[in-house]
PDB file of N, CA and C in Angstrom:
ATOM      1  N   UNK A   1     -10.102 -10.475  -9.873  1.00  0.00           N
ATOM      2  CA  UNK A   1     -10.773  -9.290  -9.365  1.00  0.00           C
ATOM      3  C   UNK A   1      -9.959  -8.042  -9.697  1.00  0.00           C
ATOM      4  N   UNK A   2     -10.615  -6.971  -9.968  1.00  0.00           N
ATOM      5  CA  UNK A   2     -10.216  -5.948 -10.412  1.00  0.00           C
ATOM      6  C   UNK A   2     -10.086  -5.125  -8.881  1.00  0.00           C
ATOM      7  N   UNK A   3      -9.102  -3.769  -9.095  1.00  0.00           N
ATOM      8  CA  UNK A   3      -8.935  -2.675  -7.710  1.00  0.00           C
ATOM      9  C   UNK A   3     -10.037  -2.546  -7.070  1.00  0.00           C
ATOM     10  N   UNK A   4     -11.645  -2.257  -8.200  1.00  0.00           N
ATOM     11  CA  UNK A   4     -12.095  -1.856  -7.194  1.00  0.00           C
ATOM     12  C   UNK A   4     -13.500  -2.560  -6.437  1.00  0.00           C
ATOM     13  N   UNK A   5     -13.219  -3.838  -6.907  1.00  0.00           N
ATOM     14  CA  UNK A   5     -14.134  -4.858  -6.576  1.00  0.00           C
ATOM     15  C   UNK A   5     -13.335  -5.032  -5.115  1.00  0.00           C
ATOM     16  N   UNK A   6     -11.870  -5.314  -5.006  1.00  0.00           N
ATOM     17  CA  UNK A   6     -11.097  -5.491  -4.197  1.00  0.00           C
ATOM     18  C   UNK A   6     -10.966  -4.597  -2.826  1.00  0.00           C
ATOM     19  N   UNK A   7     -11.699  -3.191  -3.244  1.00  0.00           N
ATOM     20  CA  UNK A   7     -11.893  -1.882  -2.570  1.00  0.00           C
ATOM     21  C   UNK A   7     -13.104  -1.949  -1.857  1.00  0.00           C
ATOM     22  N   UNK A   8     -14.164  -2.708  -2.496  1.00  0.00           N
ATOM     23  CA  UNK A   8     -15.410  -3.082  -2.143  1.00  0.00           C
ATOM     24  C   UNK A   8     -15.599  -4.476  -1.249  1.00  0.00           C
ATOM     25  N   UNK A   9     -14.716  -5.323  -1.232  1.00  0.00           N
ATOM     26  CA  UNK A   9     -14.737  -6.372  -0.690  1.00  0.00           C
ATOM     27  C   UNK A   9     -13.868  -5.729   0.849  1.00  0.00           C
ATOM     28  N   UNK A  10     -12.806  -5.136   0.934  1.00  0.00           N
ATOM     29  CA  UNK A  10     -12.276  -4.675   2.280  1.00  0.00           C
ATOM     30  C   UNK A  10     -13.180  -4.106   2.948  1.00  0.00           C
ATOM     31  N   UNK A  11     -13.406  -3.160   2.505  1.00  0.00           N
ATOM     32  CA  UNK A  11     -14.346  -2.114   3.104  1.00  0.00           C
ATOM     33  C   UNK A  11     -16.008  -2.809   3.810  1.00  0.00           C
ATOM     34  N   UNK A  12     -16.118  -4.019   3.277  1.00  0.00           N
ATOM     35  CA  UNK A  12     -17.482  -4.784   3.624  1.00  0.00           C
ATOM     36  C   UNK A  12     -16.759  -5.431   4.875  1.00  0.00           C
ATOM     37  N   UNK A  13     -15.406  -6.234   4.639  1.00  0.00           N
ATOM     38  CA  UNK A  13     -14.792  -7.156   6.011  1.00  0.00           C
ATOM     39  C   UNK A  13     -14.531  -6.490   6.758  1.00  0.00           C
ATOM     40  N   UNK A  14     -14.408  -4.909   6.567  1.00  0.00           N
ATOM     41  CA  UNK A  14     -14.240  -4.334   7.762  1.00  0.00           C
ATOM     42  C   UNK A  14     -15.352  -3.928   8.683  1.00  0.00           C
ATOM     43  N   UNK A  15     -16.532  -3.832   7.853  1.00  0.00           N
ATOM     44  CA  UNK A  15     -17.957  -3.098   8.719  1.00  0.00           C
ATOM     45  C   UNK A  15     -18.503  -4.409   9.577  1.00  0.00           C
ATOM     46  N   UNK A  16     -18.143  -5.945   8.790  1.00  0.00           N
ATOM     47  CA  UNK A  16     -18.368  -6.882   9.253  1.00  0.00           C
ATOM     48  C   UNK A  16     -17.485  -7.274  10.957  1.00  0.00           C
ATOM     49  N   UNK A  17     -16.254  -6.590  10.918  1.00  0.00           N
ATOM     50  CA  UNK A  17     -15.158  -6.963  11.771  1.00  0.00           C
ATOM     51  C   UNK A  17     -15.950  -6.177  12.743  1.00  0.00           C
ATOM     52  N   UNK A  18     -16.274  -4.611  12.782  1.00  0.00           N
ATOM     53  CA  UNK A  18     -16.893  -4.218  13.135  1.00  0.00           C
ATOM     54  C   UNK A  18     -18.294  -4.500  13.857  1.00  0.00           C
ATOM     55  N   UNK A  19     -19.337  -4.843  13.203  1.00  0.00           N
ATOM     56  CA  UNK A  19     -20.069  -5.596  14.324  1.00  0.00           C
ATOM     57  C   UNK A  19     -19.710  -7.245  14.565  1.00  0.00           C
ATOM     58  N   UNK A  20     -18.586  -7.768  14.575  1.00  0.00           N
ATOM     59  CA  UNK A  20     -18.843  -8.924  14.982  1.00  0.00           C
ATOM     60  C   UNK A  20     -18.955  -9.263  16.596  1.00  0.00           C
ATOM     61  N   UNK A  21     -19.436 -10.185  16.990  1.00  0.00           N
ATOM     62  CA  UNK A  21     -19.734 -10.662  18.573  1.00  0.00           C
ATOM     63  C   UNK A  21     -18.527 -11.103  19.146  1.00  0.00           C
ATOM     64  N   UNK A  22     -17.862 -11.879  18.614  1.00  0.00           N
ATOM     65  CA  UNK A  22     -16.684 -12.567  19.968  1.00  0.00           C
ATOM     66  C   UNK A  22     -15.274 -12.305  19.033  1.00  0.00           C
ATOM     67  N   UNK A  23     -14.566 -11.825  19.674  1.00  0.00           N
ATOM     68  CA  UNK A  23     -12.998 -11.967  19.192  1.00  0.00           C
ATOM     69  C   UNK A  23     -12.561 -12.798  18.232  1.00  0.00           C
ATOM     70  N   UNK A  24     -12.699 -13.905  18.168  1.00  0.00           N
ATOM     71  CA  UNK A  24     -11.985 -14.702  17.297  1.00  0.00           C
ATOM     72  C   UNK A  24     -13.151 -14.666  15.976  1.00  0.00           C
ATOM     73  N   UNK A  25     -14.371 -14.080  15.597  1.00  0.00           N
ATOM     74  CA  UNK A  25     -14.402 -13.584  14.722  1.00  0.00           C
ATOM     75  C   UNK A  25     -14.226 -12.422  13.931  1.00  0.00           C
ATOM     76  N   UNK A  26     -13.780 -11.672  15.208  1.00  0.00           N
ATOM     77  CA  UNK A  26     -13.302  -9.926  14.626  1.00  0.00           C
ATOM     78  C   UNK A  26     -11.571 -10.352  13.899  1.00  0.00           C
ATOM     79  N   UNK A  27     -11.383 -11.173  14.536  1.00  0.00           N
ATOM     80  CA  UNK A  27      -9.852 -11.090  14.456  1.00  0.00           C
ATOM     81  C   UNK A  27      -9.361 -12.470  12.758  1.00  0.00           C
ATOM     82  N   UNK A  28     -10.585 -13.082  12.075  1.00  0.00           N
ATOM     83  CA  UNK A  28     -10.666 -13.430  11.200  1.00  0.00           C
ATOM     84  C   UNK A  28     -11.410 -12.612   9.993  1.00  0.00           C
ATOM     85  N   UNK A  29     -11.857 -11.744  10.732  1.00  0.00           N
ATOM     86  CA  UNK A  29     -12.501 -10.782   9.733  1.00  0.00           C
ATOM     87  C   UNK A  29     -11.346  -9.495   9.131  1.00  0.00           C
ATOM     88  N   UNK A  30     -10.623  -9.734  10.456  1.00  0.00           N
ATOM     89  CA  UNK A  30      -9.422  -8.332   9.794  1.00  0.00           C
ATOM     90  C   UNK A  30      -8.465  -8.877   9.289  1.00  0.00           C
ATOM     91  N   UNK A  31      -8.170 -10.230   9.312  1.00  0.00           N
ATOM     92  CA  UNK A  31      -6.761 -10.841   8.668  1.00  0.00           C
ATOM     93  C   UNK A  31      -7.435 -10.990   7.272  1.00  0.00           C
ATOM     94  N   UNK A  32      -8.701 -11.438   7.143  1.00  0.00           N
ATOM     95  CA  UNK A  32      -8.976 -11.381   5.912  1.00  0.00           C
ATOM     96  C   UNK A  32      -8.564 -10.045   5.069  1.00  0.00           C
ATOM     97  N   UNK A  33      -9.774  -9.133   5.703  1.00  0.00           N
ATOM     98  CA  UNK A  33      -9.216  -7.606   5.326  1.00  0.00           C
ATOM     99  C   UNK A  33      -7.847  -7.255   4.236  1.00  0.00           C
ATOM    100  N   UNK A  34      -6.752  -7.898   6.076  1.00  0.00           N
ATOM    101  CA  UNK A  34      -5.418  -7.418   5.491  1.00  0.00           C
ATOM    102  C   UNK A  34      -4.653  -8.461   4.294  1.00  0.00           C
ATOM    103  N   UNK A  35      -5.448  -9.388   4.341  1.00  0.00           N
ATOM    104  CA  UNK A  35      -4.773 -10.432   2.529  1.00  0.00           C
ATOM    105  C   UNK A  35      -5.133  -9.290   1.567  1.00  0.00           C
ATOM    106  N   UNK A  36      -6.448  -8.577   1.548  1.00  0.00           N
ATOM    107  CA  UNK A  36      -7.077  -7.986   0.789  1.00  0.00           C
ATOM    108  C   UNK A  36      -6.292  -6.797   0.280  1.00  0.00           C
ATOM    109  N   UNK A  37      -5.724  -6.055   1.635  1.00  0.00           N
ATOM    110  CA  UNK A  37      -5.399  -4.921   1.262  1.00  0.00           C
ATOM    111  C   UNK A  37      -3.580  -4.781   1.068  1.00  0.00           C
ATOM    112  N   UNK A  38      -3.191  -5.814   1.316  1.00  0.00           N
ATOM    113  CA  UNK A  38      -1.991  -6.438   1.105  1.00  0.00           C
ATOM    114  C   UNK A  38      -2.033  -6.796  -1.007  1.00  0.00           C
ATOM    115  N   UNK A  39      -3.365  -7.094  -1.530  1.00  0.00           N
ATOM    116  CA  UNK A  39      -3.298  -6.897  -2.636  1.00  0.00           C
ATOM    117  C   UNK A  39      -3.647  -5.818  -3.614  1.00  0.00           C
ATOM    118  N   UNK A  40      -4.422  -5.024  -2.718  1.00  0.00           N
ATOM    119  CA  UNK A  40      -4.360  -3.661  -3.628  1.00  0.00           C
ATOM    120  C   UNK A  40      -3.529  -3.274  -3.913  1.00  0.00           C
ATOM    121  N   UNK A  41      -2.759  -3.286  -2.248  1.00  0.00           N
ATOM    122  CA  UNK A  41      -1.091  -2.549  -2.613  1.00  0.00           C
ATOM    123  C   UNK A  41      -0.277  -3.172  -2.952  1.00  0.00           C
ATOM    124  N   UNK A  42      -0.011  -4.162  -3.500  1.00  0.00           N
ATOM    125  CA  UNK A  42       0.865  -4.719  -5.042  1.00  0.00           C
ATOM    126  C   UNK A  42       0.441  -4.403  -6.192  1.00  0.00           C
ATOM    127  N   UNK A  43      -0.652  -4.137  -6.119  1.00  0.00           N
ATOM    128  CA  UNK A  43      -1.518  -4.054  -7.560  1.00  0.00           C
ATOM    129  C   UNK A  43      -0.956  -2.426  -7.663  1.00  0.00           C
ATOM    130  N   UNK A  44      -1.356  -1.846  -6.890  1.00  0.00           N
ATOM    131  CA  UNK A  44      -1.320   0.156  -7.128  1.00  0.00           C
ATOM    132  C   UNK A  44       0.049   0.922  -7.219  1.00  0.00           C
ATOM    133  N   UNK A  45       1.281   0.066  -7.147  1.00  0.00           N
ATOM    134  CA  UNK A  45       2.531   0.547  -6.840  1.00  0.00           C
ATOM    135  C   UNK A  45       3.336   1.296  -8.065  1.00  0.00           C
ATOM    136  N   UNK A  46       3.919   1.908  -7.862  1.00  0.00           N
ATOM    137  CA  UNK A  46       4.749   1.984  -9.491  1.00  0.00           C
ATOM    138  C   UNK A  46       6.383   2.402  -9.075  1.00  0.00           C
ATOM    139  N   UNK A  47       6.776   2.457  -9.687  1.00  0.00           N
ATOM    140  CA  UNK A  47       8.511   3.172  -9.317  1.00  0.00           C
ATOM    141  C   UNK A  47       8.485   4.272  -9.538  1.00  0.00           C
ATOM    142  N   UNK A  48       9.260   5.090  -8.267  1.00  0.00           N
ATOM    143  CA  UNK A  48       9.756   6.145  -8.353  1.00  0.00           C
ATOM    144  C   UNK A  48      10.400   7.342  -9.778  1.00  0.00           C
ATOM    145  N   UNK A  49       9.661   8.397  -9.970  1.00  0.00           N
ATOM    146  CA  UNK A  49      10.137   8.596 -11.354  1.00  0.00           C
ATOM    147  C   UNK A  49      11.587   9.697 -11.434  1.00  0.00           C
ATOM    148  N   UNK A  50      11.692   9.731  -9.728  1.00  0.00           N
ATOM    149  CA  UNK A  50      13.070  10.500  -9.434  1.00  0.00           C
ATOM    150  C   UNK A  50      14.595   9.517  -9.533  1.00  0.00           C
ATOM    151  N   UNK A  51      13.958   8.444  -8.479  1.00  0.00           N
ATOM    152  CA  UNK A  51      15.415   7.684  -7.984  1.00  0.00           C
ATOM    153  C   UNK A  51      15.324   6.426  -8.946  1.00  0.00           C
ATOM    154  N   UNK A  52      14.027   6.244  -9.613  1.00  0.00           N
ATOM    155  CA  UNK A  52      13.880   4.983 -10.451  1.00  0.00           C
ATOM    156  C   UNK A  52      13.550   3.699  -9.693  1.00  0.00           C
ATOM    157  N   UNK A  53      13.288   3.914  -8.439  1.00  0.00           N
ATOM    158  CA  UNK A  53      13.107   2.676  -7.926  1.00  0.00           C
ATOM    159  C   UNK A  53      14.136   2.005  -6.707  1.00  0.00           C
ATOM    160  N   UNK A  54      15.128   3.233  -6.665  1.00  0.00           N
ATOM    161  CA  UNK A  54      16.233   2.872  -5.861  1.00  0.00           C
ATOM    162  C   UNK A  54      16.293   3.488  -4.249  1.00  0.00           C
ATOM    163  N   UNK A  55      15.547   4.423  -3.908  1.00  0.00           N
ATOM    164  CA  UNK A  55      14.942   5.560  -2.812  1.00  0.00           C
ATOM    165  C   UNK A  55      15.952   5.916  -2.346  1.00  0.00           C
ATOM    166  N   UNK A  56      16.927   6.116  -2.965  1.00  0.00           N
ATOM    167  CA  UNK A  56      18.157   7.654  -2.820  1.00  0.00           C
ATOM    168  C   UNK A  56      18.745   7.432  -4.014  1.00  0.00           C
ATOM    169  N   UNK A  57      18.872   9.237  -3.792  1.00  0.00           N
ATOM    170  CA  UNK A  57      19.766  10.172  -5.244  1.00  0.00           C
ATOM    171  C   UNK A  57      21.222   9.966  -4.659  1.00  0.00           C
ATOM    172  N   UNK A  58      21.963   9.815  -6.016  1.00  0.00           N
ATOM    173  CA  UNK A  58      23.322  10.116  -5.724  1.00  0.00           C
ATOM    174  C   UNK A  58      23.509  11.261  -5.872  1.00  0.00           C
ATOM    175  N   UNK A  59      24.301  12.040  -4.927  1.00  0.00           N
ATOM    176  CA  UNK A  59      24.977  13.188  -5.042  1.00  0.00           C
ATOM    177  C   UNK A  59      26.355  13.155  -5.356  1.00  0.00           C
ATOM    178  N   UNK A  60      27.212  12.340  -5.235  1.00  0.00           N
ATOM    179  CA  UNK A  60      28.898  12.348  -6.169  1.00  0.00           C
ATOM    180  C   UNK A  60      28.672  10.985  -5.566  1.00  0.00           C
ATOM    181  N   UNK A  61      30.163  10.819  -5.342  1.00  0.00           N
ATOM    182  CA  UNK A  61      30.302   9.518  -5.083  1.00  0.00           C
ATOM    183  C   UNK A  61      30.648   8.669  -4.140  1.00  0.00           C
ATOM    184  N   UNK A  62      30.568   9.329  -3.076  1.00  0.00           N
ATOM    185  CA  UNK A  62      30.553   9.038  -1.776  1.00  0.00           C
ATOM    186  C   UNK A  62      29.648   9.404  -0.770  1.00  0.00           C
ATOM    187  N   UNK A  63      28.525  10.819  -1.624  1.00  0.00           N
ATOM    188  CA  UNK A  63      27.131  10.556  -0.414  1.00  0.00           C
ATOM    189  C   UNK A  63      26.274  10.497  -1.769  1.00  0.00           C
ATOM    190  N   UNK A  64      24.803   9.961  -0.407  1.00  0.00           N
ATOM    191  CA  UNK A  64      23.534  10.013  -1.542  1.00  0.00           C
ATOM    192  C   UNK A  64      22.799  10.879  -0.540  1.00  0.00           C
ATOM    193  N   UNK A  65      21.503  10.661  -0.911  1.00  0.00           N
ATOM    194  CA  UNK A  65      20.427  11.195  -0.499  1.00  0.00           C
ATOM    195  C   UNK A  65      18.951  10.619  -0.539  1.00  0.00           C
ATOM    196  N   UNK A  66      18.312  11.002   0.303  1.00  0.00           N
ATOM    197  CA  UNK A  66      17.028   9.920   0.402  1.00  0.00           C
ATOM    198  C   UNK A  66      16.165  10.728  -0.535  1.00  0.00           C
ATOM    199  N   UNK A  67      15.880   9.542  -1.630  1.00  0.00           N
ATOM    200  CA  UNK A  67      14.522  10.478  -2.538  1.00  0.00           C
ATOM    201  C   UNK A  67      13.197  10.882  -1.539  1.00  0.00           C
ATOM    202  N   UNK A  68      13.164  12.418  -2.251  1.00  0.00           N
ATOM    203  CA  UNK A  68      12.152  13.057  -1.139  1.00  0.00           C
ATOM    204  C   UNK A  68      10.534  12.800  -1.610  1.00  0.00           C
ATOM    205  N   UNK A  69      10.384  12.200  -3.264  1.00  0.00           N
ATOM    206  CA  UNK A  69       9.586  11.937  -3.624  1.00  0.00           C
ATOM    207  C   UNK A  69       8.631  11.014  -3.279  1.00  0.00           C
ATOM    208  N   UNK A  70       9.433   9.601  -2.913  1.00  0.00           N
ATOM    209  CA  UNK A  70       8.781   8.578  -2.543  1.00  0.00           C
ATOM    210  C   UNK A  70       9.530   8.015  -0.908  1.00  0.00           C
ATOM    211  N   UNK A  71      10.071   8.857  -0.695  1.00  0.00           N
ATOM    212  CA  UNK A  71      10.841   9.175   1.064  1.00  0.00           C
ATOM    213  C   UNK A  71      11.334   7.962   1.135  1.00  0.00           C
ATOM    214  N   UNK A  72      12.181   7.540   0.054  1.00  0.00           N
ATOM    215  CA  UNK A  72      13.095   6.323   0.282  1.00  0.00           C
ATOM    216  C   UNK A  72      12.945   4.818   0.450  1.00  0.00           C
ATOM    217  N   UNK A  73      11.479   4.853   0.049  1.00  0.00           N
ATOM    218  CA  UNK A  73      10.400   3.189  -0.448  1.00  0.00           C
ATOM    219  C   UNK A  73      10.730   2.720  -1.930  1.00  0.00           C
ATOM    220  N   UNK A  74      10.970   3.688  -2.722  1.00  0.00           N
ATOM    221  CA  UNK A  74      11.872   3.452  -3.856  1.00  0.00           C
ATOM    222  C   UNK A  74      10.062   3.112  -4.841  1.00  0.00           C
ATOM    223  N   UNK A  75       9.048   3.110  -4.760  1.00  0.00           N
ATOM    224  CA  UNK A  75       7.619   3.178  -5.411  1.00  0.00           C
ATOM    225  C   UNK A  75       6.998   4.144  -4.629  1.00  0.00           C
ATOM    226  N   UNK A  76       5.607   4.653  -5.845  1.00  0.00           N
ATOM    227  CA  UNK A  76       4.813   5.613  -5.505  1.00  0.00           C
ATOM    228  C   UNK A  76       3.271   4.502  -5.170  1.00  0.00           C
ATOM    229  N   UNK A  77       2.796   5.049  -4.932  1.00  0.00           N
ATOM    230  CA  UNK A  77       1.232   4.749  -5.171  1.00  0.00           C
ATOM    231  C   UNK A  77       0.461   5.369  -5.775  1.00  0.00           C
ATOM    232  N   UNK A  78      -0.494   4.555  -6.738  1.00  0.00           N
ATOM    233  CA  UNK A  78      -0.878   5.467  -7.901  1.00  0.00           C
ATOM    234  C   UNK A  78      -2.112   6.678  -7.383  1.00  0.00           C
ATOM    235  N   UNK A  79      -2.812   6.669  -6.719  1.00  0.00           N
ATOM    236  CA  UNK A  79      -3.284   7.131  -6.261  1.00  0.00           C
ATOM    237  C   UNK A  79      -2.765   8.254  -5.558  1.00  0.00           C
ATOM    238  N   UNK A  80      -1.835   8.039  -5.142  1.00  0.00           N
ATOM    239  CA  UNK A  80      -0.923   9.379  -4.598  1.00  0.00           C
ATOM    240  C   UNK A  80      -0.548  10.190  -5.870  1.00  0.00           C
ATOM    241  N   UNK A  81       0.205   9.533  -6.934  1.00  0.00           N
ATOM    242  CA  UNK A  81       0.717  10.434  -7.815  1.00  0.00           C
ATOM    243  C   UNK A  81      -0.207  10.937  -8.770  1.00  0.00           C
ATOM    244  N   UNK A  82      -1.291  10.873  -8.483  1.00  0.00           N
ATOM    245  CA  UNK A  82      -2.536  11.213  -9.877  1.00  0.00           C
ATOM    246  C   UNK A  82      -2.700  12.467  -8.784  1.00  0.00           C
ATOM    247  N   UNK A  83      -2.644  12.867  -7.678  1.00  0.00           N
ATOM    248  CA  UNK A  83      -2.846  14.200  -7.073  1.00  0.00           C
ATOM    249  C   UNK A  83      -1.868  15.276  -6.950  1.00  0.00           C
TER     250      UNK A  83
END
């Protein structure tokens, strides 16, 4: 499956989670969900193009600093950085 088949399939388990009747099917409808959206976001990630992937800058050699780009997760999301 491609992103946005994957975008289309969450977004359905969630309207489903949404009307479901008893708990223990709301609560299989959102774990599904979250496998789902647990794979977009592996799929959409990329590295940082400041710290490279490391989420702090060195400043000499005894301090760093938290990259302010990707606030120290050390990846962007592509979707974030296309804006």
């Amino acid at each position: 499956m491609n992103i946005q088949e994957l975008k289309v399939n969450y977004k359905k388990l969630l309207n489903k989670a949404a009307k479901a009747n008893g708990r223990k099917e709301t609560v299989s409808y959102l774990n599904r969900a979250a496998k789902i959206k647990s794979k977009i976001y592996s799929n959409t990630k990329v590295n940082c193009f400041r710290c490279n992937g490391a989420g702090f800058l060195r400043i000499s050699l005894d301090e760093t600093k938290t990259c302010l780009s990707c606030y120290g997760k050390g990846f962007l999301v592509k979707e974030i950085q296309q804006v």
